[in-house]
N, C-alpha and C. Protein backbone atom coordinates (compact mmCIF):
# COMPACT_ATOMS: atom_id res chain seq x y z
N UNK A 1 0.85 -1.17 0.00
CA UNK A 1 0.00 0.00 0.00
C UNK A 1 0.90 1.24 0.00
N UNK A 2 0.79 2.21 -0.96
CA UNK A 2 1.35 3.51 -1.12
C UNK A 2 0.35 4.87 -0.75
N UNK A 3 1.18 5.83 -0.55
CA UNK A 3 0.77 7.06 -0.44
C UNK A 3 -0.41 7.13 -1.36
N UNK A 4 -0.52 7.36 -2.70
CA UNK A 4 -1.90 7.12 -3.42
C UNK A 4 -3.18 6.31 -2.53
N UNK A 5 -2.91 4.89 -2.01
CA UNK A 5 -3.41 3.92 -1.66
C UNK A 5 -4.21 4.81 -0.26
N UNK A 6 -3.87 5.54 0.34
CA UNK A 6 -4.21 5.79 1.74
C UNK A 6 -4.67 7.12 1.59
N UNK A 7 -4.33 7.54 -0.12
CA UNK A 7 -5.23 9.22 0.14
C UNK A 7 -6.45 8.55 -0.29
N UNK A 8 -6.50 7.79 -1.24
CA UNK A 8 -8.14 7.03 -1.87
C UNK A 8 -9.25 6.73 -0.60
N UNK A 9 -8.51 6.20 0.28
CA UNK A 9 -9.02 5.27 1.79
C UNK A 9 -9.41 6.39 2.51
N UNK A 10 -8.58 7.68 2.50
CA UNK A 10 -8.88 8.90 3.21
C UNK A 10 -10.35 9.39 2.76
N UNK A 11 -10.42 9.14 1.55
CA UNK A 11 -11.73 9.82 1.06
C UNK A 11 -12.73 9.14 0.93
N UNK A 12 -12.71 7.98 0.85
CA UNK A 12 -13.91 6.88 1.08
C UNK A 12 -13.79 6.65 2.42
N UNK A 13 -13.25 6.77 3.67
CA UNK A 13 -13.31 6.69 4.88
C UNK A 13 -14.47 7.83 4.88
N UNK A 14 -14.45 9.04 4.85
CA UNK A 14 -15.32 9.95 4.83
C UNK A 14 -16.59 9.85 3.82
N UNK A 15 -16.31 9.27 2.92
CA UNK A 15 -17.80 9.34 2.14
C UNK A 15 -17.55 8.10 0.85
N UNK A 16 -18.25 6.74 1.62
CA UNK A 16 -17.78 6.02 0.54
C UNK A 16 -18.52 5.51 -0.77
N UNK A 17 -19.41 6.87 -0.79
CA UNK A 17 -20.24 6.89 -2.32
C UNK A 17 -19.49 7.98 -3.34
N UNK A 18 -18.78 8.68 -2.77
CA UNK A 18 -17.77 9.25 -3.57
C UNK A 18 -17.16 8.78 -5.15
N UNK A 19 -17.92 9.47 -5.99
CA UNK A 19 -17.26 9.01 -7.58
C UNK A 19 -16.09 8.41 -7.66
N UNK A 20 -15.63 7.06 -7.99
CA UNK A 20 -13.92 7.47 -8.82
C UNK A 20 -13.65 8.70 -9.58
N UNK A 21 -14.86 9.69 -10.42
CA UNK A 21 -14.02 10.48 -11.25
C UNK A 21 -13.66 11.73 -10.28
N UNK A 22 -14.38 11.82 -8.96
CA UNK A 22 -14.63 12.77 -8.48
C UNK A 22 -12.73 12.75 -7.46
N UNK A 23 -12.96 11.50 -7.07
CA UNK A 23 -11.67 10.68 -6.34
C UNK A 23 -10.41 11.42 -6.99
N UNK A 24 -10.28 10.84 -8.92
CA UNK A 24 -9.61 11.03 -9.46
C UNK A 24 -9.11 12.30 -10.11
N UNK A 25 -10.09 13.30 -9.94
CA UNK A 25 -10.17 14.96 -10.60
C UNK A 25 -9.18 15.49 -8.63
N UNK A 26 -9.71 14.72 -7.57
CA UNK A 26 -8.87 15.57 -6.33
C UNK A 26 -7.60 14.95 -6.02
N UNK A 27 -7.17 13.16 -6.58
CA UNK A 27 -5.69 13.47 -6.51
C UNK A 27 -5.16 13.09 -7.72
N UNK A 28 -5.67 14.07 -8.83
CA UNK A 28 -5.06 14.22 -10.10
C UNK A 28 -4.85 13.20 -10.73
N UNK A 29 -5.46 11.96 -10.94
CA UNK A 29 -5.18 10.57 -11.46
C UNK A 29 -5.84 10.56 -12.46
N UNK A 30 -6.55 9.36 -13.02
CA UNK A 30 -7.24 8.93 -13.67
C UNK A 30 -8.93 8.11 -12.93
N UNK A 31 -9.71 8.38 -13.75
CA UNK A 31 -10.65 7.17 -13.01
C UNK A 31 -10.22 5.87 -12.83
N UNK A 32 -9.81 5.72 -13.92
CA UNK A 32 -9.20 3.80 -14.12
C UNK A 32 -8.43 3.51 -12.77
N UNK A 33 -7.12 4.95 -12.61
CA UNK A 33 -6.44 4.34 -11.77
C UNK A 33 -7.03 3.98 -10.55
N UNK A 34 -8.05 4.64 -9.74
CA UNK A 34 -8.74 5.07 -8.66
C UNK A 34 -9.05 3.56 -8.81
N UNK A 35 -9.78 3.09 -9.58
CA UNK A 35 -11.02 1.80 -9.93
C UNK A 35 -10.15 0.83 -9.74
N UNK A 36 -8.89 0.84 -10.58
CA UNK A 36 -8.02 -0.51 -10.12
C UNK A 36 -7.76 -0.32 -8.85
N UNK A 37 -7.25 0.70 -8.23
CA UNK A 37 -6.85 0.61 -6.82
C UNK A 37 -7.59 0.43 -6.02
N UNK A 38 -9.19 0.65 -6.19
CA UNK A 38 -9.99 0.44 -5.15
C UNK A 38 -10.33 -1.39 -5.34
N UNK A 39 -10.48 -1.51 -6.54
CA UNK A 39 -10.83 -2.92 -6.75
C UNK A 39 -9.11 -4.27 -5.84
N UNK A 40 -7.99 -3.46 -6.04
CA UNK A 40 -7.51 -4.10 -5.62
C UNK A 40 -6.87 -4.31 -3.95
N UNK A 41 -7.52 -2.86 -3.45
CA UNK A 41 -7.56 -2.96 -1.76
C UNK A 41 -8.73 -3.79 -1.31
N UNK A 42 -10.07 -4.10 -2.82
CA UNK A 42 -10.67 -5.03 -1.58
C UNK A 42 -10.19 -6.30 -1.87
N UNK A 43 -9.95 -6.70 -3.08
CA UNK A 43 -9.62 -8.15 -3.65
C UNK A 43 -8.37 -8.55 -2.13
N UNK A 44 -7.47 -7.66 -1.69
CA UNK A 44 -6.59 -7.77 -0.83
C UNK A 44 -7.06 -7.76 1.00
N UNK A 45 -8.49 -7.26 0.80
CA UNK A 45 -8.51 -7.56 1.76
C UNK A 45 -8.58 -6.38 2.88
N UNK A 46 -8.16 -4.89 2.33
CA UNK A 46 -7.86 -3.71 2.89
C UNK A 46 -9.31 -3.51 3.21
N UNK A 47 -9.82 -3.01 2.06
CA UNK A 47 -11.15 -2.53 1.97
C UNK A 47 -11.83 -4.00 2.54
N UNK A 48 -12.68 -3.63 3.64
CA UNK A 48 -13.33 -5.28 3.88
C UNK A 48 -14.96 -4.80 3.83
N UNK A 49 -15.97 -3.67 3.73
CA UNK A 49 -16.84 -3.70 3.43
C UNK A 49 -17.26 -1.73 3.42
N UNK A 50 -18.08 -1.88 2.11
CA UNK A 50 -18.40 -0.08 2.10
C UNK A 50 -19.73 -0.07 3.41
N UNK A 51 -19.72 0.88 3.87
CA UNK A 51 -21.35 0.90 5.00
C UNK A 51 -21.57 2.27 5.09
N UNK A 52 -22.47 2.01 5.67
CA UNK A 52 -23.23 3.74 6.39
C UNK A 52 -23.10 4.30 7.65
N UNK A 53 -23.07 5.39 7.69
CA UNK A 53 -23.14 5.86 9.39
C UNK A 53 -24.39 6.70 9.75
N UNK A 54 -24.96 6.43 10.39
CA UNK A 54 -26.06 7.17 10.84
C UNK A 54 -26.26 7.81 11.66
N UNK A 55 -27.61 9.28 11.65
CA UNK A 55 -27.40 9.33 12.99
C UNK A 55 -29.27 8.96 13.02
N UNK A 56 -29.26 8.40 14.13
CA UNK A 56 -30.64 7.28 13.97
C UNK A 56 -31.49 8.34 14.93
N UNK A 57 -30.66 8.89 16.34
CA UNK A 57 -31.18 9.63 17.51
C UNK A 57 -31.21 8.10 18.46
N UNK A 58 -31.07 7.07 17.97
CA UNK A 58 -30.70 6.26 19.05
C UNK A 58 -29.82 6.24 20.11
N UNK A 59 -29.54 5.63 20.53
CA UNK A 59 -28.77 5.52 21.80
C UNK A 59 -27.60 4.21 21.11
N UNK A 60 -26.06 5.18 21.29
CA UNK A 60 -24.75 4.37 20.91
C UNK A 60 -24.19 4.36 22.15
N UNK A 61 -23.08 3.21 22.13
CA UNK A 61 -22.66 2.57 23.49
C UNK A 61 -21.67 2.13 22.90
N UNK A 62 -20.59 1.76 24.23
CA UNK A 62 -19.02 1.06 24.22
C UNK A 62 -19.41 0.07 24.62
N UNK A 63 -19.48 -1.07 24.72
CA UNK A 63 -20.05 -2.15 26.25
C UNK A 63 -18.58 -3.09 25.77
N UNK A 64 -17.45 -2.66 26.85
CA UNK A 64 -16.45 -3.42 27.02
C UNK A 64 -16.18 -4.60 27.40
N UNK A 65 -15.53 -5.59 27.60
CA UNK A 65 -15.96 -6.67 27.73
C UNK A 65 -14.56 -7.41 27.96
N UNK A 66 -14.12 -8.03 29.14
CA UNK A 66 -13.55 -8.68 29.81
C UNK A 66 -13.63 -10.30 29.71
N UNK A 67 -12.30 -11.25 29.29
CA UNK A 67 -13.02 -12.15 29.29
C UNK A 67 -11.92 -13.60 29.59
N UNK A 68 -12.31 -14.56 30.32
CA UNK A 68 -11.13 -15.19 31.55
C UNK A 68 -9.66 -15.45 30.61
N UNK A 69 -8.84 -15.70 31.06
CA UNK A 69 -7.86 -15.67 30.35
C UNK A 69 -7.46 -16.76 29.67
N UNK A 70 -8.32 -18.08 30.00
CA UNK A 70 -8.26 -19.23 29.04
C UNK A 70 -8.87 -19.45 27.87
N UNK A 71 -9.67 -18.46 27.87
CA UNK A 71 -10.87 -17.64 26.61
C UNK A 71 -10.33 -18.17 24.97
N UNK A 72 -10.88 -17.93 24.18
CA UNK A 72 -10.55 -17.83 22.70
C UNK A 72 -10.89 -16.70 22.40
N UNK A 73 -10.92 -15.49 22.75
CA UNK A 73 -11.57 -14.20 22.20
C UNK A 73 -11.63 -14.08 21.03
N UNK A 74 -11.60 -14.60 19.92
CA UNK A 74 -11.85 -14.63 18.72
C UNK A 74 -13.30 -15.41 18.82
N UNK A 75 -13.13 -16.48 19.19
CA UNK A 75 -14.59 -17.27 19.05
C UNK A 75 -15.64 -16.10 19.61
N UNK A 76 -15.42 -15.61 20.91
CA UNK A 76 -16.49 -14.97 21.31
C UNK A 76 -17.37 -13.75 20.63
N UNK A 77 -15.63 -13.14 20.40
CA UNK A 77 -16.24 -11.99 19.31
C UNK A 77 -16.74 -12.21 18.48
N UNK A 78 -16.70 -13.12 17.39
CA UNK A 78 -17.11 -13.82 16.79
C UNK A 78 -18.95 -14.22 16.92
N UNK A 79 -19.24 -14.34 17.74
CA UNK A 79 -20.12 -14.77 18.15
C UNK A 79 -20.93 -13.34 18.74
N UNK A 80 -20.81 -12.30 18.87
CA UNK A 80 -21.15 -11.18 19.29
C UNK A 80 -21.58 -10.20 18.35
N UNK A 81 -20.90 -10.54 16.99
CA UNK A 81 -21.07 -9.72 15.67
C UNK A 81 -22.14 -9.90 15.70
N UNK A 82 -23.10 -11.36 15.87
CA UNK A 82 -23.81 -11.39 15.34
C UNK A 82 -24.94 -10.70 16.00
N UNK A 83 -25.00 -10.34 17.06
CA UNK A 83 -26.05 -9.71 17.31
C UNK A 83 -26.72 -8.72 17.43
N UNK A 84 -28.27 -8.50 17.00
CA UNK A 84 -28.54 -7.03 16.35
C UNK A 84 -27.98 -6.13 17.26
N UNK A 85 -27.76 -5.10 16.60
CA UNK A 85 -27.24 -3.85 17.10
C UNK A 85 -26.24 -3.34 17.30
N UNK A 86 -25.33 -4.64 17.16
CA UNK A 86 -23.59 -4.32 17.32
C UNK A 86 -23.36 -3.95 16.13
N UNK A 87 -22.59 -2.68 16.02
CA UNK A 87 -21.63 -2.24 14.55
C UNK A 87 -20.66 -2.89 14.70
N UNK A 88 -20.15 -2.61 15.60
CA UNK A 88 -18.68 -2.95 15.32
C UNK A 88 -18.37 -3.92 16.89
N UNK A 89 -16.94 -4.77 16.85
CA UNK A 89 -16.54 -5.66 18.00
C UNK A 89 -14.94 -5.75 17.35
N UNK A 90 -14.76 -5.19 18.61
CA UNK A 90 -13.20 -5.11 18.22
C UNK A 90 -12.18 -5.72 19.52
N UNK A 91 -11.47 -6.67 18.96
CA UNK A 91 -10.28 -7.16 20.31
C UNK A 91 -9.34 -5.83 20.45
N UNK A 92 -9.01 -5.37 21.62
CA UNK A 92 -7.99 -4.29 22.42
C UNK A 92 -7.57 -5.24 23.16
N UNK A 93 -6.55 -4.02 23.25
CA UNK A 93 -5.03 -4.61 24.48
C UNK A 93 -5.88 -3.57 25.49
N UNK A 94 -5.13 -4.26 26.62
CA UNK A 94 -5.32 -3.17 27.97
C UNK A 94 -6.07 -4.24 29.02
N UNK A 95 -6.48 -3.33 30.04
CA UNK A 95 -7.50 -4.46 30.78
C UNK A 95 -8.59 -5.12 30.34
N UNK A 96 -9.26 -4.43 29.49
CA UNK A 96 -10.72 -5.10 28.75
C UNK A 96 -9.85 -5.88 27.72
N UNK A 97 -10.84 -6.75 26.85
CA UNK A 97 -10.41 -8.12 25.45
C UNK A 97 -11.49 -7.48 24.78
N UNK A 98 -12.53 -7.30 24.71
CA UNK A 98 -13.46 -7.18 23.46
C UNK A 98 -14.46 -5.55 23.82
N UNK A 99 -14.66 -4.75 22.81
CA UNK A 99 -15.31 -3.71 22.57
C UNK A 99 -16.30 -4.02 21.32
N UNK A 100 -17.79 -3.86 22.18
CA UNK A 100 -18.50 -3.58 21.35
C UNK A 100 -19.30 -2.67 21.06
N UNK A 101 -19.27 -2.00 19.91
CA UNK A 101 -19.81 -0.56 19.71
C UNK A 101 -21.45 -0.81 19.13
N UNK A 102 -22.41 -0.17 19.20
CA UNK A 102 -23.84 -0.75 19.85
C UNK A 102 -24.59 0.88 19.27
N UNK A 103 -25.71 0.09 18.76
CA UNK A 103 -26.71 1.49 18.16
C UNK A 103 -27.64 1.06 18.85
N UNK A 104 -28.40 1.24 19.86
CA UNK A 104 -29.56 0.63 20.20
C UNK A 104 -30.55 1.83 20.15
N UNK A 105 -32.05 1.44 20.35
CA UNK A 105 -33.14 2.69 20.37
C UNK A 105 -33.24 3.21 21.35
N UNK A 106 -32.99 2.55 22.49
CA UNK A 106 -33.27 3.33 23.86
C UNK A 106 -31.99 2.87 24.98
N UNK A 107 -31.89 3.40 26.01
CA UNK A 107 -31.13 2.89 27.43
C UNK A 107 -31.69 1.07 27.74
N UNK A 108 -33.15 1.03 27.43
CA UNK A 108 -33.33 -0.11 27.99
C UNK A 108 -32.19 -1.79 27.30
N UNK A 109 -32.93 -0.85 25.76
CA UNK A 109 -32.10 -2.21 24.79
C UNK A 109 -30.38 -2.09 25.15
N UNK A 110 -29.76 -0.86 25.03
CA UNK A 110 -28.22 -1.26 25.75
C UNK A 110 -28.23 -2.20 27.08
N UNK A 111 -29.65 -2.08 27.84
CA UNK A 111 -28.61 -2.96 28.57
C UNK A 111 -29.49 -4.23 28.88
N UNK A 112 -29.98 -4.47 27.71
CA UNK A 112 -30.38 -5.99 27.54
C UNK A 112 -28.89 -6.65 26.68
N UNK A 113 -28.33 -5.83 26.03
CA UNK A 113 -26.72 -6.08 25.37
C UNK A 113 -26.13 -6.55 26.54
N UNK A 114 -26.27 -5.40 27.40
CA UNK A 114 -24.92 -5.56 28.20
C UNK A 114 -24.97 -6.68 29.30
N UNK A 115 -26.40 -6.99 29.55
CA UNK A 115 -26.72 -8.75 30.29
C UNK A 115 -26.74 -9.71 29.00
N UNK A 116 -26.81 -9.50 28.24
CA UNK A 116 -26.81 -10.53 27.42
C UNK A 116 -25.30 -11.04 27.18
N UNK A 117 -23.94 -10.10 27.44
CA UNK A 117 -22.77 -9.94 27.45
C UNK A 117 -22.13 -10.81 28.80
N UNK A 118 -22.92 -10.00 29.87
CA UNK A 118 -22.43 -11.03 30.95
C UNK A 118 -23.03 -12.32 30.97
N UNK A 119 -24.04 -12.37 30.35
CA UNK A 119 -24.47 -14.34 30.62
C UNK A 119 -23.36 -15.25 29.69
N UNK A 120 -22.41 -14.44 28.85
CA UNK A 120 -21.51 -15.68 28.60
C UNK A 120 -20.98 -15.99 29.14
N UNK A 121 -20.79 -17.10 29.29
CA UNK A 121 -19.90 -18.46 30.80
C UNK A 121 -18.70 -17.49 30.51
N UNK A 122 -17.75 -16.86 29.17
CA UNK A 122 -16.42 -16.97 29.64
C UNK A 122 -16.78 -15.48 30.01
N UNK A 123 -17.62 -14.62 29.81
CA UNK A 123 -17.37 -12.95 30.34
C UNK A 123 -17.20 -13.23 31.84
N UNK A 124 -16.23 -12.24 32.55
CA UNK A 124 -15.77 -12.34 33.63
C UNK A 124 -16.16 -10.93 34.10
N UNK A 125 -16.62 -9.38 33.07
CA UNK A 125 -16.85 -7.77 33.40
C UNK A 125 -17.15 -7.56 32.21
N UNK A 126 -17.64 -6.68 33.03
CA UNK A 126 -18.26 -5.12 31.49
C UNK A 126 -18.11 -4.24 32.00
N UNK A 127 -17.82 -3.11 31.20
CA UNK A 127 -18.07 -1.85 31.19
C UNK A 127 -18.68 -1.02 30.42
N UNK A 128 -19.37 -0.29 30.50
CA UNK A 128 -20.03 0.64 29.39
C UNK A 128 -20.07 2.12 29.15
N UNK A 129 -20.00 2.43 28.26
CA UNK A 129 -19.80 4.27 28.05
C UNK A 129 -21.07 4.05 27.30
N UNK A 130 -21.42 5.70 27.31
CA UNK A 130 -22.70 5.92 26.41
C UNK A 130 -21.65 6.67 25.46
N UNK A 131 -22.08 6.97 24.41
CA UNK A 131 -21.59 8.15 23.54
C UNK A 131 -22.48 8.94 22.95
N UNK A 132 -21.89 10.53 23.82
CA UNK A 132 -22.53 10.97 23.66
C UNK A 132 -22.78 12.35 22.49
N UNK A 133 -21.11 12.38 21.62
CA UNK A 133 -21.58 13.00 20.54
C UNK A 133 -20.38 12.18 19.50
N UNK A 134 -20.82 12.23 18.03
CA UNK A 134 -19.72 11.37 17.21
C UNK A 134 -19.16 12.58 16.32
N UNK A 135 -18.21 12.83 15.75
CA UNK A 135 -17.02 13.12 14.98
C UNK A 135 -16.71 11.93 13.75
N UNK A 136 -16.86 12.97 12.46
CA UNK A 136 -16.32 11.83 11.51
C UNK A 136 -14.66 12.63 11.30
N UNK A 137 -13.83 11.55 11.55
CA UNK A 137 -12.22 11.78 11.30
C UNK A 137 -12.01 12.04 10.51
């Protein structure tokens, strides 16, 4: 991945309905080039899916997640994607193992998440933040 490679990512990070020609007229390229490069950050694996961000007026959440140290944290996370409302589940270093980031409609549904989090045999804690305003980077 090159400098080109990460200004393209810069601009579909921010808006990923963004033209190739539009891509290609702001860092002076070609469409083609934009198109191969985008086609070949996902074929690689970079790019792993285009999505949306919303703002719903729901209620978004951290619900951190702690988990024993004989764990597979992959399996679990794994197993956490799947459930409605999680955007995102991400393994961190630090004291917590798994972060899951959470759109729910109200306070109540976060924290049917966040018991639904501790009834796994290996969760050992949670923690939770609300969030309460978002920033696109």
């Amino acid at each position: 991945m090159d400098d080109l490679d990460r200004e393209i990512l810069d601009i579909l990070r921010r808006d990923a309905r963004t033209p190739y020609t539009e891509i290609a007229s702001t860092l002076d390229v070609s469409e083609g080039t934009v198109r191969n490069r985008v086609d070949r950050l996902r074929d690689d694996g970079v790019i792993e899916r285009f999505t949306v961000s919303t703002r719903t007026g729901n209620v978004k959440a951290m619900i951190e997640v702690s988990v024993a140290v004989d764990v597979d944290t992959h399996s679990v996370g794994d197993r956490m994607t799947d459930w409605d409302e999680v955007d995102f589940v991400w393994q961190v270093s630090g004291e917590l193992d798994i972060v899951l980031v959470v759109d729910a409609a109200d306070t109540t549904r976060v924290n049917e998440l966040i018991t639904k989090a501790r009834e796994q045999d290996e969760v050992v804690e949670t923690k939770t933040r609300l969030i309460l305003d978002e920033k696109l980077g």
